[in-house]
C-alpha atoms as a PDB file:
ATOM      1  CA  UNK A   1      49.835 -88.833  18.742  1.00  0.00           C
ATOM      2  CA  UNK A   2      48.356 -85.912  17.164  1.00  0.00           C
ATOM      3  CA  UNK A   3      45.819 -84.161  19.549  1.00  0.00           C
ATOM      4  CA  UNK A   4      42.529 -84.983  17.003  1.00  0.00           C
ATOM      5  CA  UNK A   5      43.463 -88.827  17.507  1.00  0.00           C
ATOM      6  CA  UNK A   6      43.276 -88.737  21.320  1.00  0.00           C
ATOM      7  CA  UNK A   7      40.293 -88.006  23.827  1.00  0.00           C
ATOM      8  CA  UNK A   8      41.778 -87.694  27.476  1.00  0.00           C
ATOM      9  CA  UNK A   9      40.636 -88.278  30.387  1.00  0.00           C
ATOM     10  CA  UNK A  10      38.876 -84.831  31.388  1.00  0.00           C
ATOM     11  CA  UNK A  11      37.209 -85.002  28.079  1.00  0.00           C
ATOM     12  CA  UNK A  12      35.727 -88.272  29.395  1.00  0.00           C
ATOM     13  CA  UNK A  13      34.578 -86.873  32.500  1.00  0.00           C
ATOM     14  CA  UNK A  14      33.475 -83.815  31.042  1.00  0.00           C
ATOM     15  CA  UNK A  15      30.714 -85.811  28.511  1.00  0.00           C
ATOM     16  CA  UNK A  16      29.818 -88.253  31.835  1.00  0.00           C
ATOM     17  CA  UNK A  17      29.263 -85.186  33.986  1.00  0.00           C
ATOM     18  CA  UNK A  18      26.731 -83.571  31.091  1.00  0.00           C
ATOM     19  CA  UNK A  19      25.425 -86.995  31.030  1.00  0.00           C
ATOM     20  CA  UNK A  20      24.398 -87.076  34.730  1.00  0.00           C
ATOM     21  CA  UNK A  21      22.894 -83.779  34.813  1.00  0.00           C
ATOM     22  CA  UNK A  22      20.371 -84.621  31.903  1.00  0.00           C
ATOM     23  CA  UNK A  23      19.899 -87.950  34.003  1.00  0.00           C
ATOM     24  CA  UNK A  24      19.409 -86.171  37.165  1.00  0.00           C
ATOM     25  CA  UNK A  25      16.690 -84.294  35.588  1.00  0.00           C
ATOM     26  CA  UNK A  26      14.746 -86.569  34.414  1.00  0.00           C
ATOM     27  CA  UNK A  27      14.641 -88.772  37.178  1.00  0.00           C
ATOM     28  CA  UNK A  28      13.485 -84.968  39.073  1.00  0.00           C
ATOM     29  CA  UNK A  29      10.271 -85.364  36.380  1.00  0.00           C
ATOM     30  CA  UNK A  30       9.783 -88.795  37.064  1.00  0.00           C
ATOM     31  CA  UNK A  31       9.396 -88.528  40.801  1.00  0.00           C
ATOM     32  CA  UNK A  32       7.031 -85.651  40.550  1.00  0.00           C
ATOM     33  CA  UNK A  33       4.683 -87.889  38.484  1.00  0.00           C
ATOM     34  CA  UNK A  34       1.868 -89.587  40.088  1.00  0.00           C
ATOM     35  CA  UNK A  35       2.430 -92.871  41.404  1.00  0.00           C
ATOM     36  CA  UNK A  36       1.730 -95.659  38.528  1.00  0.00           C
ATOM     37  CA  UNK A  37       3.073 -98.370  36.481  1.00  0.00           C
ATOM     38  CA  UNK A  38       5.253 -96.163  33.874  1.00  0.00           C
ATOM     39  CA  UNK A  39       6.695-100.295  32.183  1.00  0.00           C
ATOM     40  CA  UNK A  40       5.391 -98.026  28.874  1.00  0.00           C
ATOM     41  CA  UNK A  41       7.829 -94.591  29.671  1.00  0.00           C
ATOM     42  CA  UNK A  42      10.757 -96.016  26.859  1.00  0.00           C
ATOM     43  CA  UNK A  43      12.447 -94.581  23.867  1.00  0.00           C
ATOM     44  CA  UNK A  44      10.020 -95.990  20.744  1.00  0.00           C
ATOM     45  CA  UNK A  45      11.924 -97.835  17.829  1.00  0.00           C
ATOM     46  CA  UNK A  46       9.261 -98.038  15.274  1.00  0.00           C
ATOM     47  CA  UNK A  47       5.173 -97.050  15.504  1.00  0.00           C
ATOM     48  CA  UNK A  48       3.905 -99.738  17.423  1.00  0.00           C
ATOM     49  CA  UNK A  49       5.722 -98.406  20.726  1.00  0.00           C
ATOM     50  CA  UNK A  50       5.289 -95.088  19.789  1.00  0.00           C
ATOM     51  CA  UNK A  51       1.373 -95.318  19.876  1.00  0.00           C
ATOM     52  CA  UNK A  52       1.635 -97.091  22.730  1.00  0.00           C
ATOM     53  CA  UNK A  53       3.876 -94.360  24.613  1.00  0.00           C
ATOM     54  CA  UNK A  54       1.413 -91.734  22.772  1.00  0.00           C
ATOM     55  CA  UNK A  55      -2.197 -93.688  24.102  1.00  0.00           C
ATOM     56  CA  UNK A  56      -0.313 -93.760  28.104  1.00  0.00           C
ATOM     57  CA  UNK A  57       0.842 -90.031  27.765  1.00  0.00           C
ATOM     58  CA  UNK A  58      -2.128 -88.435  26.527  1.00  0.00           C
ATOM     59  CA  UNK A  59      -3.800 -89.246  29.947  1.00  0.00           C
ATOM     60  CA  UNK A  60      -1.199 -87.352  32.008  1.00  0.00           C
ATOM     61  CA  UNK A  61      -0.801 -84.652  29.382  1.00  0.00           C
ATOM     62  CA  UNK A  62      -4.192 -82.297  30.413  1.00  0.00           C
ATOM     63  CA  UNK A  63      -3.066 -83.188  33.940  1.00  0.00           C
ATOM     64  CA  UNK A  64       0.638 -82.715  34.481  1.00  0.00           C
ATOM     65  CA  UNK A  65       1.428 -80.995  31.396  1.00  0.00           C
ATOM     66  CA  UNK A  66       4.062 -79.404  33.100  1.00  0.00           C
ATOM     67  CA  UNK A  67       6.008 -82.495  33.660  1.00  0.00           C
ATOM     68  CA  UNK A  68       5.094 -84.100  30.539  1.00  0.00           C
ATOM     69  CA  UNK A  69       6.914 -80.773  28.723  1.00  0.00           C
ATOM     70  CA  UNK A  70       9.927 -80.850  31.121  1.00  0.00           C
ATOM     71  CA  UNK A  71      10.136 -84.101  30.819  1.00  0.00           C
ATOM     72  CA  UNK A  72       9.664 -84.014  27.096  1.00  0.00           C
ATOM     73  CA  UNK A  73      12.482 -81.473  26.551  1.00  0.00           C
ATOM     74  CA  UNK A  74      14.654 -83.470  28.643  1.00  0.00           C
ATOM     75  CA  UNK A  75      14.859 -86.120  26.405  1.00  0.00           C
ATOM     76  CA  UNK A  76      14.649 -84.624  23.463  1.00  0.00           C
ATOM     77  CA  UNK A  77      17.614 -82.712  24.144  1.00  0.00           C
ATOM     78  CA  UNK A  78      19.793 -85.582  25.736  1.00  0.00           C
ATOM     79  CA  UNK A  79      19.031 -87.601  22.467  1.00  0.00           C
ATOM     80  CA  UNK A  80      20.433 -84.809  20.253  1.00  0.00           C
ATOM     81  CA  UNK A  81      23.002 -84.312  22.273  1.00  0.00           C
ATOM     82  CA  UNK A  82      24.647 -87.159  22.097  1.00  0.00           C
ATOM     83  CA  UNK A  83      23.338 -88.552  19.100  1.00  0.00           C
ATOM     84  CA  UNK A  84      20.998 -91.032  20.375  1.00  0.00           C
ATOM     85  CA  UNK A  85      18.685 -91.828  17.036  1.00  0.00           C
ATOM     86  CA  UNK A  86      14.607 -91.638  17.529  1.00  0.00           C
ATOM     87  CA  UNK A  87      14.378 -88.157  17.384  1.00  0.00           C
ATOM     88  CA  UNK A  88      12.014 -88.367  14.224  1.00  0.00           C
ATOM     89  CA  UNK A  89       9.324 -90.307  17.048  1.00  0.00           C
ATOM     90  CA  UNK A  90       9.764 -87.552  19.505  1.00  0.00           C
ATOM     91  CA  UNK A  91       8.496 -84.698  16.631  1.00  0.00           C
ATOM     92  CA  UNK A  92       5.804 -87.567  16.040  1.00  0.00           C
ATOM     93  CA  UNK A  93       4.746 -87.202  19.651  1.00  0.00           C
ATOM     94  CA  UNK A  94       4.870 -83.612  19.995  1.00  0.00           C
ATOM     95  CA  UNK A  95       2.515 -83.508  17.392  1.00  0.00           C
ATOM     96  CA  UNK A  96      -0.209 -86.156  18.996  1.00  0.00           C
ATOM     97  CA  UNK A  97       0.308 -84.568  22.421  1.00  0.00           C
ATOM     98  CA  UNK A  98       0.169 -81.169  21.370  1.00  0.00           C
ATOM     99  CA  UNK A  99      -0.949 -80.705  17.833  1.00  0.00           C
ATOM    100  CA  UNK A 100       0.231 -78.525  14.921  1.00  0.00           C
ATOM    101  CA  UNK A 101       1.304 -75.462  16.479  1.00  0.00           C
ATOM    102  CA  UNK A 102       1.882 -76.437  19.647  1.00  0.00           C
ATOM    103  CA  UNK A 103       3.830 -79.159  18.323  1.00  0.00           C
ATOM    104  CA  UNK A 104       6.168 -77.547  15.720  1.00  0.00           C
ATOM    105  CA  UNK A 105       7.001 -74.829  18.634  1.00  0.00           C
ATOM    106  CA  UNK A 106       8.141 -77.605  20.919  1.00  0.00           C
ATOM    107  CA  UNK A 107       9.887 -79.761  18.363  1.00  0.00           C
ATOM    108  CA  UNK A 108      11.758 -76.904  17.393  1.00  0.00           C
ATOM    109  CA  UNK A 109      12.187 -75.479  20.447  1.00  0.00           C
ATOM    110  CA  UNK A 110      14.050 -79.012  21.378  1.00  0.00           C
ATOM    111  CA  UNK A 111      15.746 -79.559  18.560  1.00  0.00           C
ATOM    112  CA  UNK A 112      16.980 -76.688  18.587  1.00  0.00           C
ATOM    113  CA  UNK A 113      18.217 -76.400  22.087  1.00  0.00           C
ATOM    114  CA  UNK A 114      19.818 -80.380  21.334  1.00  0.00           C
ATOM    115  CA  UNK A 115      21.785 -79.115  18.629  1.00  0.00           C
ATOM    116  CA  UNK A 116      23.464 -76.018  20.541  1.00  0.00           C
ATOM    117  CA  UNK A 117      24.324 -78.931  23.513  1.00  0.00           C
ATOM    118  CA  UNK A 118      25.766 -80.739  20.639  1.00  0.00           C
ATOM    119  CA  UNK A 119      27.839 -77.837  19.084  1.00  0.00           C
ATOM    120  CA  UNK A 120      29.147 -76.646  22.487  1.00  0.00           C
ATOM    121  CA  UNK A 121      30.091 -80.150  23.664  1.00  0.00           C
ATOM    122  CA  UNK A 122      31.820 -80.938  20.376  1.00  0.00           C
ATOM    123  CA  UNK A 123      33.528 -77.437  20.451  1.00  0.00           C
ATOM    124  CA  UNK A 124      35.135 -78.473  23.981  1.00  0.00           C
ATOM    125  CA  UNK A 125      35.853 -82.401  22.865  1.00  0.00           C
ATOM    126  CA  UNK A 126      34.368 -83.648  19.715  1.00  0.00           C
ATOM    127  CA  UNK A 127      37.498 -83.343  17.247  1.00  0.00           C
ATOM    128  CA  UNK A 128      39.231 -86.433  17.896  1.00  0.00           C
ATOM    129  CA  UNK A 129      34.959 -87.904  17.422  1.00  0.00           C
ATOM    130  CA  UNK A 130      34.698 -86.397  14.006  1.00  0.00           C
ATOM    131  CA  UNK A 131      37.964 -86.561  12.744  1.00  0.00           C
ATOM    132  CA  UNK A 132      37.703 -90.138  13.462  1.00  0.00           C
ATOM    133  CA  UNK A 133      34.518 -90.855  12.240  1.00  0.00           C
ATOM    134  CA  UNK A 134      33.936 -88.233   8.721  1.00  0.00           C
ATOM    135  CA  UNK A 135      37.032 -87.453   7.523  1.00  0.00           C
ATOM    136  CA  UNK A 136      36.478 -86.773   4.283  1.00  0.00           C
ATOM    137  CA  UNK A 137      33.199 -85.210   4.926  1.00  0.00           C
ATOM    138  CA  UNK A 138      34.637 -83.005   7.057  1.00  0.00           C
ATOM    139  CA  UNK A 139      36.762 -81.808   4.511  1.00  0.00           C
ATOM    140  CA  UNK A 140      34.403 -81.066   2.523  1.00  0.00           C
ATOM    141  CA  UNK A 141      32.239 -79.086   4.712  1.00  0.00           C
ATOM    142  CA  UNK A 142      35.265 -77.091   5.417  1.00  0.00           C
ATOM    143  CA  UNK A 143      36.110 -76.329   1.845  1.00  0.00           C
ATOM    144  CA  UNK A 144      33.000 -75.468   1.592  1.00  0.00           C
ATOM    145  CA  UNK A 145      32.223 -73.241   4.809  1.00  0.00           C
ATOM    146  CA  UNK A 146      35.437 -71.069   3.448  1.00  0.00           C
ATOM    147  CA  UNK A 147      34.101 -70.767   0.352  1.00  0.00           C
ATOM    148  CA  UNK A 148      30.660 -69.219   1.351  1.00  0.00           C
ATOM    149  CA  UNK A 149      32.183 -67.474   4.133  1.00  0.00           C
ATOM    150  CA  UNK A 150      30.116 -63.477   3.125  1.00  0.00           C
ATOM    151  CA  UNK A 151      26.542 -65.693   3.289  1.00  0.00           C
ATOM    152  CA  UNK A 152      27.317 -68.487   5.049  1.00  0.00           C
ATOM    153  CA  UNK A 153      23.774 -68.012   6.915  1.00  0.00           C
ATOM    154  CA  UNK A 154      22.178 -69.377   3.603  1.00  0.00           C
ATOM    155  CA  UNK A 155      24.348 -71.975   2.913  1.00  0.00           C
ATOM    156  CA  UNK A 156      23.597 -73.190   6.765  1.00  0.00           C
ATOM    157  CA  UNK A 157      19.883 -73.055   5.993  1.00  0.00           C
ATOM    158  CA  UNK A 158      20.361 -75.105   2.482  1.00  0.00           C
ATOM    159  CA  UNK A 159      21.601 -77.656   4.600  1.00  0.00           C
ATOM    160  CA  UNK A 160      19.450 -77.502   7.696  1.00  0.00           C
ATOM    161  CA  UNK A 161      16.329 -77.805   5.162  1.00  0.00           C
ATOM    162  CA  UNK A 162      18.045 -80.226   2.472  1.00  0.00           C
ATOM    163  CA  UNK A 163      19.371 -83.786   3.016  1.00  0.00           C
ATOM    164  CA  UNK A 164      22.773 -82.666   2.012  1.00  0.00           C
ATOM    165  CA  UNK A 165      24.396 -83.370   5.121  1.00  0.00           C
ATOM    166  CA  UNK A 166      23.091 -85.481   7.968  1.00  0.00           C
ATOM    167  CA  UNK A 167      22.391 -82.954  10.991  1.00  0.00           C
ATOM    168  CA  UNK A 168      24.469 -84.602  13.373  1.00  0.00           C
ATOM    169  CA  UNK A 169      27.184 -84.374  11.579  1.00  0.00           C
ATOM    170  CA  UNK A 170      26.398 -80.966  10.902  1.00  0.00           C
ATOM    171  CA  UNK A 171      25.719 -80.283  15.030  1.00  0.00           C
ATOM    172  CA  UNK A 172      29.338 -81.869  15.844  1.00  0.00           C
ATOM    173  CA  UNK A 173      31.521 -80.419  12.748  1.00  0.00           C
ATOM    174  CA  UNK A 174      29.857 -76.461  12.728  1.00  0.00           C
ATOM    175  CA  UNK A 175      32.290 -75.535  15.566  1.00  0.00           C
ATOM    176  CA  UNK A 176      35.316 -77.608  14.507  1.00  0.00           C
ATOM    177  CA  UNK A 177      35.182 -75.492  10.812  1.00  0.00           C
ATOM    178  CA  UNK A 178      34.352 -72.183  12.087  1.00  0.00           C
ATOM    179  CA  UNK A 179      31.087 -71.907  12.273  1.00  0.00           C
ATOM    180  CA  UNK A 180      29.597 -69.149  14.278  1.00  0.00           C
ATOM    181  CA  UNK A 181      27.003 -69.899  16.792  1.00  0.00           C
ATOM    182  CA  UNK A 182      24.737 -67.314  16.241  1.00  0.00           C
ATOM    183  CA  UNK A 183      24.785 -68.439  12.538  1.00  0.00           C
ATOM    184  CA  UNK A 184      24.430 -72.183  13.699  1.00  0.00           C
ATOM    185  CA  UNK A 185      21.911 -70.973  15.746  1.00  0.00           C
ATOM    186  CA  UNK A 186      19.549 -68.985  13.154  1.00  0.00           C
ATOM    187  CA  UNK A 187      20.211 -71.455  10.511  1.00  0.00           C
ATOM    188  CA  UNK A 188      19.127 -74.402  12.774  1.00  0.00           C
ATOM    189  CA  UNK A 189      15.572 -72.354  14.231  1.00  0.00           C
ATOM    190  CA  UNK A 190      14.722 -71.273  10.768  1.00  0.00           C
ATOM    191  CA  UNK A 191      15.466 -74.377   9.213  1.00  0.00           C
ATOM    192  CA  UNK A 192      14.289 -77.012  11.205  1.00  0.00           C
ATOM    193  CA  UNK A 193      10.602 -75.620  10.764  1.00  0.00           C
ATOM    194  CA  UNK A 194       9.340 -76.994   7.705  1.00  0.00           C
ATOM    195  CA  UNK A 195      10.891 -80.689   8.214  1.00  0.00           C
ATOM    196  CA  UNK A 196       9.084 -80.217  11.680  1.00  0.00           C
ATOM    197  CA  UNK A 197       5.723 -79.029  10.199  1.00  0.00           C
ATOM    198  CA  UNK A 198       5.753 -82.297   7.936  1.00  0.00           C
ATOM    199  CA  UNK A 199       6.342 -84.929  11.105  1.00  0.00           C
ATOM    200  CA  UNK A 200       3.975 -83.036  13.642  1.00  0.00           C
ATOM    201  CA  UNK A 201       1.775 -82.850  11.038  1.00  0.00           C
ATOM    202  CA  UNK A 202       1.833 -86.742  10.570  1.00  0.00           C
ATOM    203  CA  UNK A 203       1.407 -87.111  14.334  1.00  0.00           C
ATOM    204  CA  UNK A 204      -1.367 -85.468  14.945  1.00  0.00           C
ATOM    205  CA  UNK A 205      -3.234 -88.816  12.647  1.00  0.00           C
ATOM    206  CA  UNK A 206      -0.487 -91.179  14.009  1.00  0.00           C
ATOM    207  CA  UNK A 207      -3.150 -94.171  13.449  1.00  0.00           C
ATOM    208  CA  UNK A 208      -3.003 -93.887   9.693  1.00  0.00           C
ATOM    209  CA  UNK A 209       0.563 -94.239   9.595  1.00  0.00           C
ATOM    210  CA  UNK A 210       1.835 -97.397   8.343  1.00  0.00           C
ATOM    211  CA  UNK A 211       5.835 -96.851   8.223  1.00  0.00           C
ATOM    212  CA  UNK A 212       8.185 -93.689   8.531  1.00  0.00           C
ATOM    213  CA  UNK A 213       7.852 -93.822   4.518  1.00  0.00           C
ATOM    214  CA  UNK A 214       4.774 -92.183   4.786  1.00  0.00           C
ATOM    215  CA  UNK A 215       5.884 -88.722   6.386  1.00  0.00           C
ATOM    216  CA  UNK A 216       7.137 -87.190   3.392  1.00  0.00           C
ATOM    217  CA  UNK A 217       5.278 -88.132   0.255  1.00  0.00           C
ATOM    218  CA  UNK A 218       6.612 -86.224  -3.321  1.00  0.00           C
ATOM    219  CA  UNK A 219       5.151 -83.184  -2.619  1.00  0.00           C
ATOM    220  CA  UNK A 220       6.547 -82.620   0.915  1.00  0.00           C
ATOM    221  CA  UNK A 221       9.963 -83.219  -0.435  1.00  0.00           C
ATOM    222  CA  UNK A 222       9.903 -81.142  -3.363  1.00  0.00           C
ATOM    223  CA  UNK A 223       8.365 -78.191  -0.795  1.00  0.00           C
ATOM    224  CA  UNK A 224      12.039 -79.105   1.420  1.00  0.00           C
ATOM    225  CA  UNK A 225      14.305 -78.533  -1.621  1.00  0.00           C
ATOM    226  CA  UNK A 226      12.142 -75.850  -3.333  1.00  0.00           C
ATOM    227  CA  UNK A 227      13.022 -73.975   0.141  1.00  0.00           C
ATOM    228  CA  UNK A 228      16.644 -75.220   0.358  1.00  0.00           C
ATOM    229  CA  UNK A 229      17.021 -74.126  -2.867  1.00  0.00           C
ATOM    230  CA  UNK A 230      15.751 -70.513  -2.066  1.00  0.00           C
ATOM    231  CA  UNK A 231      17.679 -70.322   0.871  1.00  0.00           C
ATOM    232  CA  UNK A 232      20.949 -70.826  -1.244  1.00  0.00           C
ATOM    233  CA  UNK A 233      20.070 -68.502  -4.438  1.00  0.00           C
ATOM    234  CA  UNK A 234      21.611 -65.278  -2.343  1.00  0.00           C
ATOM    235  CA  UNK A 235      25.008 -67.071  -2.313  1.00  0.00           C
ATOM    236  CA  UNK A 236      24.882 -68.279  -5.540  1.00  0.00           C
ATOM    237  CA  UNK A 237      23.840 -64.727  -7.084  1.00  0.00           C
ATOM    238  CA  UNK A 238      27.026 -63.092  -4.688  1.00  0.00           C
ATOM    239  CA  UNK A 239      29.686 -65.446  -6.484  1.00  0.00           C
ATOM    240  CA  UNK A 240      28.360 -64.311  -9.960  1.00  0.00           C
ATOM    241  CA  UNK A 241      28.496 -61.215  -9.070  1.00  0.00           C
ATOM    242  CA  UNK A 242      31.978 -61.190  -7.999  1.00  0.00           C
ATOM    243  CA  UNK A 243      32.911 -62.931 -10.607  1.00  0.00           C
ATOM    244  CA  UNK A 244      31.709 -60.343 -12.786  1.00  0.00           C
ATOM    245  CA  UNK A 245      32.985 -57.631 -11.001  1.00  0.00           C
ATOM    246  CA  UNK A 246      36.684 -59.603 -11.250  1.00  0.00           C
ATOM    247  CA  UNK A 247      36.370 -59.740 -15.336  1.00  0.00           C
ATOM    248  CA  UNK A 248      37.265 -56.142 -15.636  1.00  0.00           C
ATOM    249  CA  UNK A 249      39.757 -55.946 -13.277  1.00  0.00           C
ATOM    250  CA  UNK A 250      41.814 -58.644 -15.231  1.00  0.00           C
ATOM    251  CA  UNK A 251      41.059 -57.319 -18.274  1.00  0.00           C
ATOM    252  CA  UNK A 252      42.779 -53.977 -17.783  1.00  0.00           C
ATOM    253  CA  UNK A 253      45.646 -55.612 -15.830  1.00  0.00           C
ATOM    254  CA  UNK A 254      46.329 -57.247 -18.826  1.00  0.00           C
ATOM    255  CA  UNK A 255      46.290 -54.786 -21.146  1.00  0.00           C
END
C-alpha cells in the first residue's frame, strides 16, 4: 500500500492530541466565566441560533471581553483546523460583538491563525486525506503551483480572494505541492481581508439579514474578482514577457 493510501497509527494520535489541546482550552475559558446557564454557548447552523448566541454574548462581551476573545479564537481556530464548517457565522459574530474594525482584525487574525494549524497538520499527515478525497484537484493545483512558481505570491492571493478553489482545500493541499509558508502565510492575511470586510460588515446589522444570500450582493462580488483579478495581472504580464523574450532566441537558433 502506497504511503498516500494509509494513515497510521501515530498520525491518529498525533490529530487526537491537537484535538485535546484546543479542547483543553476552551474548557480553561469556560470555567473562568461567571457562573450561568451557557444551554445557548453552541456552534450556530443558520441565523436564528446565531442571533441567539450573538443577543447572550453581547452581555458578557463589555465584561469579560477577555474570555469572550480567547474563547472566540479558540474556536475559530479549532473549526479551521479541522475543517469543521460555520466559519462564515463566526466572521458574522465578530462583527456584532466587535464591529467593523475590530471585527475584520479578529476574523482575520483567526482565520488566519486556523489556516497555518491546517497547513502544518496536513504537512505532518494530511496526504493520504487529500489524495483520497481531491485527486484530480490536486493535480491541478500542482500543475498549476509549478507553473507560477517566480510569482506564486499572486497566484496565492487570486485564489485566497476568488472562489477558484475552496480554502480548505487550499489550507490542506499548499504544503503537499510545495507551497511555502511564508507565501501561504501572506497570501492568506492579505487575502482574507476583503471577503472578511463583506461578512463583518453584514454582522454588525445581523437583524436585517434574511439568509447567507444576502452577504454578498453583485457589487460585493464583482469588488472580490476585480481584486483577484489584480492580484493575478503581475503573473500574467511575467509569462508574456518571457514569452517574448523566448521569440528571439528561437528565431536565431533557427537560422
Amino acid at each position: 500500500m502506497g504511503r498516500e493510501e494509509r494513515f497510521p497509527v501515530w498520525e491518529a494520535a498525533l490529530l487526537a492530541g491537537v484535538a485535546a489541546a484546543f479542547a483543553t482550552g476552551l474548557v480553561g475559558v469556560y470555567l473562568s466565566m461567571p457562573h450561568s446557564d451557557y444551554s445557548f454557548l453552541k456552534l450556530p447552523k443558520n441565523l436564528q441560533e446565531l442571533q441567539i448566541l450573538t443577543d447572550h454574548l453581547e452581555d458578557y462581551t463589555s465584561d469579560y471581553t477577555v474570555q469572550v476573545l480567547v474563547g472566540y479564537c479558540a474556536v475559530y481556530i479549532f473549526m479551521q483546523t479541522f475543517m469543521i464548517p460555520g466559519t462564515i457565522f463566526m466572521s458574522l459574530l465578530a462583527g456584532a460583538l466587535f464591529g467593523q474594525l475590530g471585527g475584520v482584525a479578529l476574523v482575520v487574525f483567526a482565520a488566519t491563525a486556523g489556516a497555518s494549524s491546517c497547513y502544518f497538520l496536513s504537512k505532518l499527515i494530511g496526504k493520504p486525506l487529500v489524495f483520497s478525497l481531491w485527486p484530480d484537484k490536486l493535480g491541478f493545483f500542482q500543475k498549476q503551483v509549478a507553473k507560477r512558481r517566480e510569482k506564486l505570491l499572486n497566484y496565492m492571493l487570486f485564489l485566497r480572494v476568488t472562489p477558484t478553489l475552496p480554502n480548505t482545500f487550499i489550507n490542506l493541499a499548499s504544503p503537499i505541492v510545495d507551497v511555502p509558508y511564508h507565501i501561504f502565510f501572506l497570501a492568506t492575511f492579505i487575502g482574507l481581508i476583503p471577503a472578511a470586510y463583506v461578512t463583518v460588515r453584514a454582522g454588525i446589522v445581523l437583524g436585517d439579514l434574511s439568509s447567507l444570500s444576502d452577504l454578498y450582493d453583485k457589487q460585493s462580488i464583482a469588488l472580490l474578482f476585480l481584486i483577484g483579478v489584480v492580484s493575478v495581472t503581475p503573473t500574467l504580464l511575467g509569462k508574456n514577457e518571457k514569452q517574448q523574450g523566448k521569440g528571439p532566441e528561437m528565431v536565431a537558433s533557427s537560422s
